[in-house]
Each structure stands twice: as structure tokens, then as C-alpha cells.
N, C-alpha and C. Protein backbone atom coordinates (compact mmCIF):
# COMPACT_ATOMS: atom_id res chain seq x y z
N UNK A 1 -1.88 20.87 -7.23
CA UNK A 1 -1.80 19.57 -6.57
C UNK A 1 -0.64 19.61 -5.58
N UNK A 2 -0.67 19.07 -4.43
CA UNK A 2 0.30 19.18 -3.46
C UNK A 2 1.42 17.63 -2.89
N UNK A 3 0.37 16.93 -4.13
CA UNK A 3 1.28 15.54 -4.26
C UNK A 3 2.29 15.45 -5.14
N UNK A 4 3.54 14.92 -5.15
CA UNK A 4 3.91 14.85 -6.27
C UNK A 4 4.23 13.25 -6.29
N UNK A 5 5.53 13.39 -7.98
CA UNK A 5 5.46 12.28 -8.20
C UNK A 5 6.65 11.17 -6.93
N UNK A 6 7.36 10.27 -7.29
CA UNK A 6 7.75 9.38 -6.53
C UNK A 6 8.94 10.07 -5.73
N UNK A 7 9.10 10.07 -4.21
CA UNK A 7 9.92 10.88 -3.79
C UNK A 7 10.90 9.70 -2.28
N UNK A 8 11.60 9.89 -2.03
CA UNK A 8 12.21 8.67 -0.90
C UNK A 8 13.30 9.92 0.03
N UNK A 9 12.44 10.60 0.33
CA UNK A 9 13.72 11.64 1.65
C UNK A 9 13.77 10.89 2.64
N UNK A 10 15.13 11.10 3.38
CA UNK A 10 15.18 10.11 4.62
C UNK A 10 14.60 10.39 5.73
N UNK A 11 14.35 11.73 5.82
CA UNK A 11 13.82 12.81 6.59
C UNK A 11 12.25 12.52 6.89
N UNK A 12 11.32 12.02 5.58
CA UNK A 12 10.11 11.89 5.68
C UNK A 12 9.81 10.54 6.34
N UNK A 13 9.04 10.66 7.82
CA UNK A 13 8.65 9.39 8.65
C UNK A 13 7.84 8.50 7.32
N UNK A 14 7.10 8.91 6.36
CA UNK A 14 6.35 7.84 5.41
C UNK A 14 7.47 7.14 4.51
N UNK A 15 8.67 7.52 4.86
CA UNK A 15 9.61 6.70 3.41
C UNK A 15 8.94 6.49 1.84
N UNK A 16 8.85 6.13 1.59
CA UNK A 16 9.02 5.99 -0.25
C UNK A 16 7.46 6.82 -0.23
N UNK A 17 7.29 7.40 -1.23
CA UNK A 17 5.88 8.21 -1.63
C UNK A 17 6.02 8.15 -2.86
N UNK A 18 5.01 8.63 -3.03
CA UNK A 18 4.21 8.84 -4.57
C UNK A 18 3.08 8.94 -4.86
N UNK A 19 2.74 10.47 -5.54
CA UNK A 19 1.28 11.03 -5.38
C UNK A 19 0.17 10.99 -3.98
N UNK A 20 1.55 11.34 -3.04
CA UNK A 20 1.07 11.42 -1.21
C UNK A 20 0.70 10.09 -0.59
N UNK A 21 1.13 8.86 -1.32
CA UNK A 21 0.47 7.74 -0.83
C UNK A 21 2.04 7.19 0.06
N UNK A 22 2.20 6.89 0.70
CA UNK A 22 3.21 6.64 1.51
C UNK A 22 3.64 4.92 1.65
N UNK A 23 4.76 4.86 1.73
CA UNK A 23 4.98 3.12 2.22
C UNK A 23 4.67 2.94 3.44
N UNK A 24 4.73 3.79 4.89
CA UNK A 24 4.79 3.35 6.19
C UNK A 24 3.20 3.11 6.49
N UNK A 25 2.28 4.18 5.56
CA UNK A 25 0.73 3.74 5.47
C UNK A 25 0.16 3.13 4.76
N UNK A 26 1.04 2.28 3.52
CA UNK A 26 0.58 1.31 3.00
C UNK A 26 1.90 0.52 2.16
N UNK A 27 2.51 -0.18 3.32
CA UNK A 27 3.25 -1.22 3.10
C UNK A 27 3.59 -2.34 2.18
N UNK A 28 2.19 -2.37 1.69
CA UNK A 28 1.73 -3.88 0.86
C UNK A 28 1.96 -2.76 -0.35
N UNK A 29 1.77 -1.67 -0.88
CA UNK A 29 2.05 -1.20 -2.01
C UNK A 29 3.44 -1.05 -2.69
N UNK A 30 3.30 -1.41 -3.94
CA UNK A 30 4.66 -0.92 -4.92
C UNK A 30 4.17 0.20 -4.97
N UNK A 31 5.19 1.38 -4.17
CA UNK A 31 4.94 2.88 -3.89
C UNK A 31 5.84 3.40 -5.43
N UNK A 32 7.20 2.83 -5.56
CA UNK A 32 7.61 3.13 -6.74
C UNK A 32 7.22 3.31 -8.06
N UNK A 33 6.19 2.10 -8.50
CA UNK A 33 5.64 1.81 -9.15
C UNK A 33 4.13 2.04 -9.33
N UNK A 34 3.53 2.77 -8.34
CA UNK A 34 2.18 2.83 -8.31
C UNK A 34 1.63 3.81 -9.31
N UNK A 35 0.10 3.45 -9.73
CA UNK A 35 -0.31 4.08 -10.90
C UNK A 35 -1.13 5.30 -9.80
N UNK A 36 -1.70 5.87 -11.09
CA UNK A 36 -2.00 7.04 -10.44
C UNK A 36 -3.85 6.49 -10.31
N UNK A 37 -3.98 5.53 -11.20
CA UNK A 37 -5.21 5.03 -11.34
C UNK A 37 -5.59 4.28 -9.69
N UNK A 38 -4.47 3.59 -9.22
CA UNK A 38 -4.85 2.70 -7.87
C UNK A 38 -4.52 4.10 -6.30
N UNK A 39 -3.82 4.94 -6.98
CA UNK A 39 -3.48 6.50 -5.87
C UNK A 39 -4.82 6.88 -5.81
N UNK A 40 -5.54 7.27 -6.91
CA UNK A 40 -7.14 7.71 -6.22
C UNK A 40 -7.96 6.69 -6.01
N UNK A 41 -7.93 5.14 -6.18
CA UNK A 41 -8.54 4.14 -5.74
C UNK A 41 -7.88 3.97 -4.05
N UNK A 42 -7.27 4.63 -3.55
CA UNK A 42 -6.31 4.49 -2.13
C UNK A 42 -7.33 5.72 -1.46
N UNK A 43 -7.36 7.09 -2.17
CA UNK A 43 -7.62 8.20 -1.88
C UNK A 43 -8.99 7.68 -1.59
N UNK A 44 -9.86 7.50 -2.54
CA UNK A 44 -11.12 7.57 -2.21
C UNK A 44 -11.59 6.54 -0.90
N UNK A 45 -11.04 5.34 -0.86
CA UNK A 45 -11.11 4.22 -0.17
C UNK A 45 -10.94 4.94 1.24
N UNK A 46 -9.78 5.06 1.70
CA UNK A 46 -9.20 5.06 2.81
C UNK A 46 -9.53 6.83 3.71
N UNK A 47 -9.35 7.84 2.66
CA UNK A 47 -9.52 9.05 2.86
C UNK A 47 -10.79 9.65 2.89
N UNK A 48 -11.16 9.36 1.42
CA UNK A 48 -12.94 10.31 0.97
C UNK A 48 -13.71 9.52 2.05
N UNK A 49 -14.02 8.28 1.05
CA UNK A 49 -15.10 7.37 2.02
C UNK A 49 -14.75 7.28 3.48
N UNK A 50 -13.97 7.38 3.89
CA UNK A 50 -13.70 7.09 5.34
C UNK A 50 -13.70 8.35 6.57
N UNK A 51 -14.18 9.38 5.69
CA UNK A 51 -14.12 10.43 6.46
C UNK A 51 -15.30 11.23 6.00
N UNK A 52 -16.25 9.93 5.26
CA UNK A 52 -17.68 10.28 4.65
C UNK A 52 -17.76 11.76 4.30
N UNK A 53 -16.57 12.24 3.09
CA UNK A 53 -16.47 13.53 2.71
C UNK A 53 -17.87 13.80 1.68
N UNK A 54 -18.62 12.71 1.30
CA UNK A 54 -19.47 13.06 0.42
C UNK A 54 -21.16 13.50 1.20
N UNK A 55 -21.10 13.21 2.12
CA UNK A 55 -21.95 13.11 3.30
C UNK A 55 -22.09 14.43 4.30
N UNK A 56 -20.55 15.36 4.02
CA UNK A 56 -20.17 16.66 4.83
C UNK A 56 -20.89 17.96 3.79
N UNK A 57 -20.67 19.18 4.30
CA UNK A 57 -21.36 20.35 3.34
C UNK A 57 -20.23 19.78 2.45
N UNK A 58 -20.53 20.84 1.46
CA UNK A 58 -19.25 20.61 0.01
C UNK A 58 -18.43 21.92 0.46
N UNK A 59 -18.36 22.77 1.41
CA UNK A 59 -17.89 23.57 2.23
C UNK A 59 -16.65 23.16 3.09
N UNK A 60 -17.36 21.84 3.55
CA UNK A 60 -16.06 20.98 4.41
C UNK A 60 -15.25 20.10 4.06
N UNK A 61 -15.64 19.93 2.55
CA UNK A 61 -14.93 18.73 1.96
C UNK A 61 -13.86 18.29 1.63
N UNK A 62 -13.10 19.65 1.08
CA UNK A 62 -11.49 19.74 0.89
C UNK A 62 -11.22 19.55 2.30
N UNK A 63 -11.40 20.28 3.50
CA UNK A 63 -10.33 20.72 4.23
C UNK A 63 -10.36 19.60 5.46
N UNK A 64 -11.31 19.10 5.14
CA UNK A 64 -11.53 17.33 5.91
C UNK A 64 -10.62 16.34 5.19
N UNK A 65 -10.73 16.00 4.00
CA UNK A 65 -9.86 15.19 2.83
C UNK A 65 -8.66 15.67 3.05
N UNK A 66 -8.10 16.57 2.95
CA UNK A 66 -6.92 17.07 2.75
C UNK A 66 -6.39 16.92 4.27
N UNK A 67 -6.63 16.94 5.05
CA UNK A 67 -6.37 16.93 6.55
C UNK A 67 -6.03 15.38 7.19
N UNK A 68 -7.13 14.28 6.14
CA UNK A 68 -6.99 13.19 6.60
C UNK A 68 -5.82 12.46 5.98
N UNK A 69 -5.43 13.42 4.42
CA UNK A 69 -4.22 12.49 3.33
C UNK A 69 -3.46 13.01 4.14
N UNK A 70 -2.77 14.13 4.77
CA UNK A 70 -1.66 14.67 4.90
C UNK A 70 -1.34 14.72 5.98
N UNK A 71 -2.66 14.74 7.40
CA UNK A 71 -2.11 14.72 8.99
C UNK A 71 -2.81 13.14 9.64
N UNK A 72 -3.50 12.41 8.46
CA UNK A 72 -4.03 11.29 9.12
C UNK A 72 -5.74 11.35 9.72
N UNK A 73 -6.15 10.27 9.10
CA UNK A 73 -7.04 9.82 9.18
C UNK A 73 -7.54 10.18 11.09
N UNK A 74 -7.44 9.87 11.59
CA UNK A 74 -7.44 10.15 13.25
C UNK A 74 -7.69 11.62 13.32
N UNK A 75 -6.72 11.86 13.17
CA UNK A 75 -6.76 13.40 13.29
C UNK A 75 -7.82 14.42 12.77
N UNK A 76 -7.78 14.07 11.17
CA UNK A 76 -8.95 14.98 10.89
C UNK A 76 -10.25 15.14 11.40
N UNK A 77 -10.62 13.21 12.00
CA UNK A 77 -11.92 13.29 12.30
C UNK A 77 -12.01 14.03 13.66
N UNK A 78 -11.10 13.89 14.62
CA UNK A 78 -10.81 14.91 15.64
C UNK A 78 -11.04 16.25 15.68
N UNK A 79 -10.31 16.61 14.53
CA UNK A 79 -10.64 18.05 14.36
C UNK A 79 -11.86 18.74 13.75
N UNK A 80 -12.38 17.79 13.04
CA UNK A 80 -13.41 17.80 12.79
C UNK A 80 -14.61 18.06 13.98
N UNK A 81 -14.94 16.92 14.49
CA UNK A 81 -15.54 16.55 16.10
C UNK A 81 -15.33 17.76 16.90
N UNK A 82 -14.13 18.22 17.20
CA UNK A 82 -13.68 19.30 18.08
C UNK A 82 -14.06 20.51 17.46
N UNK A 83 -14.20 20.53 16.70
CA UNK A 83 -14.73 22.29 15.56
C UNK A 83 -16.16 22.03 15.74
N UNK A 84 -16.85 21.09 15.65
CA UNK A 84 -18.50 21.24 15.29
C UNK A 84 -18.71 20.63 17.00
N UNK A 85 -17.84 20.71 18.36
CA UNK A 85 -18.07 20.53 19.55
C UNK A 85 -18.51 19.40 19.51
N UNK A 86 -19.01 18.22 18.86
CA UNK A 86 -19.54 17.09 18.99
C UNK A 86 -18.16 15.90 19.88
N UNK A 87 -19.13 15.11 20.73
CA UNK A 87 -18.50 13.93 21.32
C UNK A 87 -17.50 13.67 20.43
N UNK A 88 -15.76 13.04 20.70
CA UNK A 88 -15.43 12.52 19.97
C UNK A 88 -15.40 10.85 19.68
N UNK A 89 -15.54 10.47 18.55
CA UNK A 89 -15.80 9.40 18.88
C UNK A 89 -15.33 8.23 18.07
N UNK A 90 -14.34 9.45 17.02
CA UNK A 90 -14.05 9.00 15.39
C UNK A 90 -14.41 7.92 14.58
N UNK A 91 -15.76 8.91 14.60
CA UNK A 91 -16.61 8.10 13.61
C UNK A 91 -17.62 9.43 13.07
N UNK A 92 -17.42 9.80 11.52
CA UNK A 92 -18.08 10.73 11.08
C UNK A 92 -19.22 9.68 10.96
N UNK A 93 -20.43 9.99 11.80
CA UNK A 93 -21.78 9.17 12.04
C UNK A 93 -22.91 11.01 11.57
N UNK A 94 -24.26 9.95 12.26
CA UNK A 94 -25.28 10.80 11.98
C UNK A 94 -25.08 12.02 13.02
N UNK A 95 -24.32 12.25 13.93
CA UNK A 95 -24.71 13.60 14.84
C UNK A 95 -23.15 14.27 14.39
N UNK A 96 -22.13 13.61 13.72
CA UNK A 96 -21.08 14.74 13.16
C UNK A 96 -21.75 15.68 11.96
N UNK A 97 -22.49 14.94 10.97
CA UNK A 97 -23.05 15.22 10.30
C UNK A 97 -24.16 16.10 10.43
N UNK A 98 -24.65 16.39 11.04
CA UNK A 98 -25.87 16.97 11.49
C UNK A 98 -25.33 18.33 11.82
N UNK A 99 -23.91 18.05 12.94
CA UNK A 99 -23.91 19.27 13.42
C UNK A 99 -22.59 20.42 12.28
N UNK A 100 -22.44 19.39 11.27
CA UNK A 100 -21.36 19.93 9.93
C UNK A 100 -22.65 20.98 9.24
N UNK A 101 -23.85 20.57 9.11
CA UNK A 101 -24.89 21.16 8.10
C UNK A 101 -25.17 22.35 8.93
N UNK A 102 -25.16 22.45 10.34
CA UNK A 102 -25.29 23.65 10.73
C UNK A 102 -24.13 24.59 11.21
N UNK A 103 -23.55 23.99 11.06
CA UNK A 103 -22.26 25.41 11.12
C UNK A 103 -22.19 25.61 10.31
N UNK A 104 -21.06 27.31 11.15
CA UNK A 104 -20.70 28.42 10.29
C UNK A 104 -20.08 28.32 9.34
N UNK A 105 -19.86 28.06 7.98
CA UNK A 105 -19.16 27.55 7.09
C UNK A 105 -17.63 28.24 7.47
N UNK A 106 -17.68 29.97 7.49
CA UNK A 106 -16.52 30.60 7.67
C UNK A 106 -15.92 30.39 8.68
N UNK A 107 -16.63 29.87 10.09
CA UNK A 107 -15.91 29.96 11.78
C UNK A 107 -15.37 28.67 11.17
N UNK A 108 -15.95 27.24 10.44
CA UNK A 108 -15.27 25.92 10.37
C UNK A 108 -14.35 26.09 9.75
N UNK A 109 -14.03 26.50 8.53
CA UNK A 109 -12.79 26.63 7.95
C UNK A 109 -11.42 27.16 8.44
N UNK A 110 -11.82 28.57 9.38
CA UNK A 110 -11.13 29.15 10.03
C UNK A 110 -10.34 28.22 11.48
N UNK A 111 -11.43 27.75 12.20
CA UNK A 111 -11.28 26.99 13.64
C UNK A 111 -10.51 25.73 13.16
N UNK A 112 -10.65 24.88 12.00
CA UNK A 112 -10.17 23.98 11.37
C UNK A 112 -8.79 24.04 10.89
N UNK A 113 -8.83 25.06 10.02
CA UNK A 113 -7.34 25.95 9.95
C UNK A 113 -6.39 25.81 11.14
N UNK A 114 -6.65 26.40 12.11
CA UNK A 114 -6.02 26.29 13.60
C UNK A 114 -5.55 25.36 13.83
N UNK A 115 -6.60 25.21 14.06
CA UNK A 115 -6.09 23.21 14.49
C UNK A 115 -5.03 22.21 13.74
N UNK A 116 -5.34 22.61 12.53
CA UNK A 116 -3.64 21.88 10.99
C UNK A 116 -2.81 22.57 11.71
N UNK A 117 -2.86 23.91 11.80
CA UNK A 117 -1.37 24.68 11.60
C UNK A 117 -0.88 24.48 13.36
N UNK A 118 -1.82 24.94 14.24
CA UNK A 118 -0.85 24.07 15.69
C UNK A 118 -0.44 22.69 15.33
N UNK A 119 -0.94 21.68 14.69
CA UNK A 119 -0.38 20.18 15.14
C UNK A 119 0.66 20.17 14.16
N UNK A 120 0.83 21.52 13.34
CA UNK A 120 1.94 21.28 11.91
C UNK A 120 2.88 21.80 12.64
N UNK A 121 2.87 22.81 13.48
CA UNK A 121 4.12 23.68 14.10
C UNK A 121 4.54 23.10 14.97
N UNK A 122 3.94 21.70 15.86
CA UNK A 122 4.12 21.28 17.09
C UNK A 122 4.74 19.70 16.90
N UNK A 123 4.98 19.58 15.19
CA UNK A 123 5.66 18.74 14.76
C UNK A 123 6.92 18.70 14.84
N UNK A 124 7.94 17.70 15.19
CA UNK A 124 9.43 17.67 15.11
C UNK A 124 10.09 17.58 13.94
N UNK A 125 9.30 17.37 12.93
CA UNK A 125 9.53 17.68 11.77
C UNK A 125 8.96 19.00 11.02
N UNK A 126 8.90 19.88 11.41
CA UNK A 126 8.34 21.37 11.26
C UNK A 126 9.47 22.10 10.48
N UNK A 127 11.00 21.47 11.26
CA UNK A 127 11.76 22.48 10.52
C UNK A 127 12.62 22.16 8.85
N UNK A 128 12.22 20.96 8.88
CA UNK A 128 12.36 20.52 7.90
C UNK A 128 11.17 20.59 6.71
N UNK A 129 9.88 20.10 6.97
CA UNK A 129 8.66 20.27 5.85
C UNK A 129 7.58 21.51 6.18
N UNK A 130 7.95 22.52 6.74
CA UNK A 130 7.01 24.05 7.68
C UNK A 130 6.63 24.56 6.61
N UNK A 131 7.75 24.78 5.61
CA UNK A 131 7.16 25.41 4.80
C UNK A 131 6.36 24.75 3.66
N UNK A 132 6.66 23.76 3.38
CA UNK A 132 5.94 23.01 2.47
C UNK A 132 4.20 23.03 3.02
N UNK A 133 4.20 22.70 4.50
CA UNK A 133 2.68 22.44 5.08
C UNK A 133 2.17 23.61 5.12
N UNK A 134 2.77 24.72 5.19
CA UNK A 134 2.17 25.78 5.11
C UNK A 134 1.72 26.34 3.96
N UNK A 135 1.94 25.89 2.93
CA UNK A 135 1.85 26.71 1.75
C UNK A 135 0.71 25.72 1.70
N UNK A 136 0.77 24.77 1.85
CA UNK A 136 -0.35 23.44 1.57
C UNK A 136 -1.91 23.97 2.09
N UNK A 137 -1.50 24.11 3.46
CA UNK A 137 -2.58 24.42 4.33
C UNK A 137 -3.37 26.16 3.94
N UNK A 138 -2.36 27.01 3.45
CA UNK A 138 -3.22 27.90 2.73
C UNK A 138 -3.45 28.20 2.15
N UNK A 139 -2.79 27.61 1.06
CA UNK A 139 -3.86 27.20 -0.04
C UNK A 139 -5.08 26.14 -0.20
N UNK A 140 -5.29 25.22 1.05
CA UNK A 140 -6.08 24.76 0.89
C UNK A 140 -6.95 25.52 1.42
N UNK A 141 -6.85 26.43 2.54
CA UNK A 141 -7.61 27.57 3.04
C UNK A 141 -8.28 28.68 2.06
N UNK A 142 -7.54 29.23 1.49
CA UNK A 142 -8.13 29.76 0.17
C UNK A 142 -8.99 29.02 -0.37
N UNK A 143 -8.63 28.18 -1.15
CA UNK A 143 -9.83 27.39 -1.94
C UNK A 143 -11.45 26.83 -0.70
N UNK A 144 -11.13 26.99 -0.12
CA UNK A 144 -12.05 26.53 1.07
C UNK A 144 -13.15 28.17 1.02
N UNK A 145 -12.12 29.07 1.46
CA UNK A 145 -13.08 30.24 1.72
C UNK A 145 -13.72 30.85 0.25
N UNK A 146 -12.27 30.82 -0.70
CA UNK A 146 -13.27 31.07 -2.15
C UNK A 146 -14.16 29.97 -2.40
N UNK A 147 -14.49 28.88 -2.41
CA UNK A 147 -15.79 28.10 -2.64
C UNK A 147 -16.64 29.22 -1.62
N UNK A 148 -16.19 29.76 -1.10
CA UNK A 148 -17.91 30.30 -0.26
C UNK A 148 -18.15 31.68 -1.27
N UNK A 149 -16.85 32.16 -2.24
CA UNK A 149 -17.28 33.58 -2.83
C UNK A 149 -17.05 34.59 -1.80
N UNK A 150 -16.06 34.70 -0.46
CA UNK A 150 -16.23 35.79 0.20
C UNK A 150 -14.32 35.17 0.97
N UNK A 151 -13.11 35.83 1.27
CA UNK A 151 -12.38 35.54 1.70
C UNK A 151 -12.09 36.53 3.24
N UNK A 152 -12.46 35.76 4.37
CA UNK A 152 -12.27 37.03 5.45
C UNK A 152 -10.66 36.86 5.79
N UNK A 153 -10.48 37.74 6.59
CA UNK A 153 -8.85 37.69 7.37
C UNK A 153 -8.68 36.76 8.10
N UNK A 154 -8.06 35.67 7.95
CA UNK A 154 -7.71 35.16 8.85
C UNK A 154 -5.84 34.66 9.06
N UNK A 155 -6.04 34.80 10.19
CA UNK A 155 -4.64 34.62 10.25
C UNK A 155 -3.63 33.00 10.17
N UNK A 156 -2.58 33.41 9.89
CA UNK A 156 -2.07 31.84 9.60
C UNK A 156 -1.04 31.78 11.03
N UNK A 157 -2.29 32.21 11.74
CA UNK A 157 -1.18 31.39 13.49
C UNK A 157 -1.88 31.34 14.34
């Protein structure tokens, strides 16, 4: 798991966290106090459903979810859109979908990959959390390519 429990660095633009749920993205929450029961009622709401992860291959599912808790909702669907060449339009609709079932499972994971780790390195906060996102991002990469049963080379730059 790459969340942990309740954390307040001054350093982190989300201020108060806990189990990756942030105060600056959800304000109205007791972040201190939050259960872990209403953290995946946040997750599924705002993240799964909203980035219609159940709707994508089960190929794309982590690395869409995980992209939207940790670099934002916006973004993932972007990168998303921009990997399967579709209009952007952020809105995982019927032609993101369409064109998720026919790609390359290995080029998406890989091209997707890219895309985290430039907007992670091109962060001003890079030198402070780099390594944390990196370890994040490949291990979520791993688990991405082992769900396929085959791990190719790819590089982490």
C-alpha cells in the first residue's frame, strides 16, 4: 500500500493526509480522524467511479486509479486520452473506452508510465517526494505488467 496512516509535512501542497486522502482535496473532511471505511468510500466515489476504472481492461485499472489518487483526477484522464490518441475531452466516455479495449496492453502501461514519471520529475516538489513517487510508480508498473504474466524492459525515464 502506498498510503499511509495520518501524516501533516509542511512540505506536502495537500497538508493533513491520511490513507492518501488529503485536506486541500477534501476540505470538508476530518482528515485526522478519518476512518478507513469513509477513505475507500472517497476512493471509489471520486477516483474508481470517476475515472470509470470498472469500465477500462482490468489491464488499465491500477495504473489509471493510481494516477488519478496520486497526480489527480485531470491528469490521469489526460494521460489516459493521450496514450489511446483519443480527443481529449476528460471524460472517460464511450470512444475512451473503445479505444482502451483495443490497445496494446504492454505499449499502454509502458507510454502511461512516461507520462507519471515526466509530470513527477517536472514537479517542484521532485526533490523532496522523487523518491517516494518513484518507488510508487514502479511498483505500480510491475504489478501492471505482471497482471499480464510477461514483464518487458522498460525503462524508468
Amino acid at each position: 500500500m502506498h498510503e499511509g496512516n495520518y501524516s501533516f509535512d509542511v512540505k506536502d501542497p495537500g497538508g493533513e493526509t491520511r490513507f492518501g486522502i488529503s485536506k486541500r482535496a477534501f476540505p470538508n473532511e476530518d482528515i485526522k480522524n478519518l476512518s478507513i471505511v469513509r477513505a475507500k468510500e472517497i476512493y471509489r466515489q471520486y477516483y474508481w467511479d470517476a475515472c470509470d476504472c470498472e469500465n477500462l481492461p482490468s489491464w488499465a485499472r491500477l495504473m489509471v486509479f493510481d494516477c488519478a489518487v496520486n497526480q489527480g483526477l485531470g491528469r490521469s484522464v489526460l494521460f489516459l486520452q493521450r496514450v489511446l490518441q483519443v480527443k481529449f475531452d476528460g471524460i472517460v466516455g464511450e470512444i475512451t473506452l473503445k479505444a482502451a479495449s483495443a490497445a496494446d496492453p504492454f505499449d499502454f502501461i509502458a507510454d502511461f508510465n512516461k507520462l507519471r514519471l515526466n509530470a513527477y520529475t517536472s514537479n517542484p516538489k521532485w526533490e523532496f517526494f522523487g523518491k517516494g513517487w518513484a518507488k510508487r510508480l514502479s511498483d505500480i508498473t510491475s504489478t501492471s505488467f505482471r497482471y499480464l504474466n510477461r514483464t518487458p524492459n522498460v525503462p524508468m525515464s
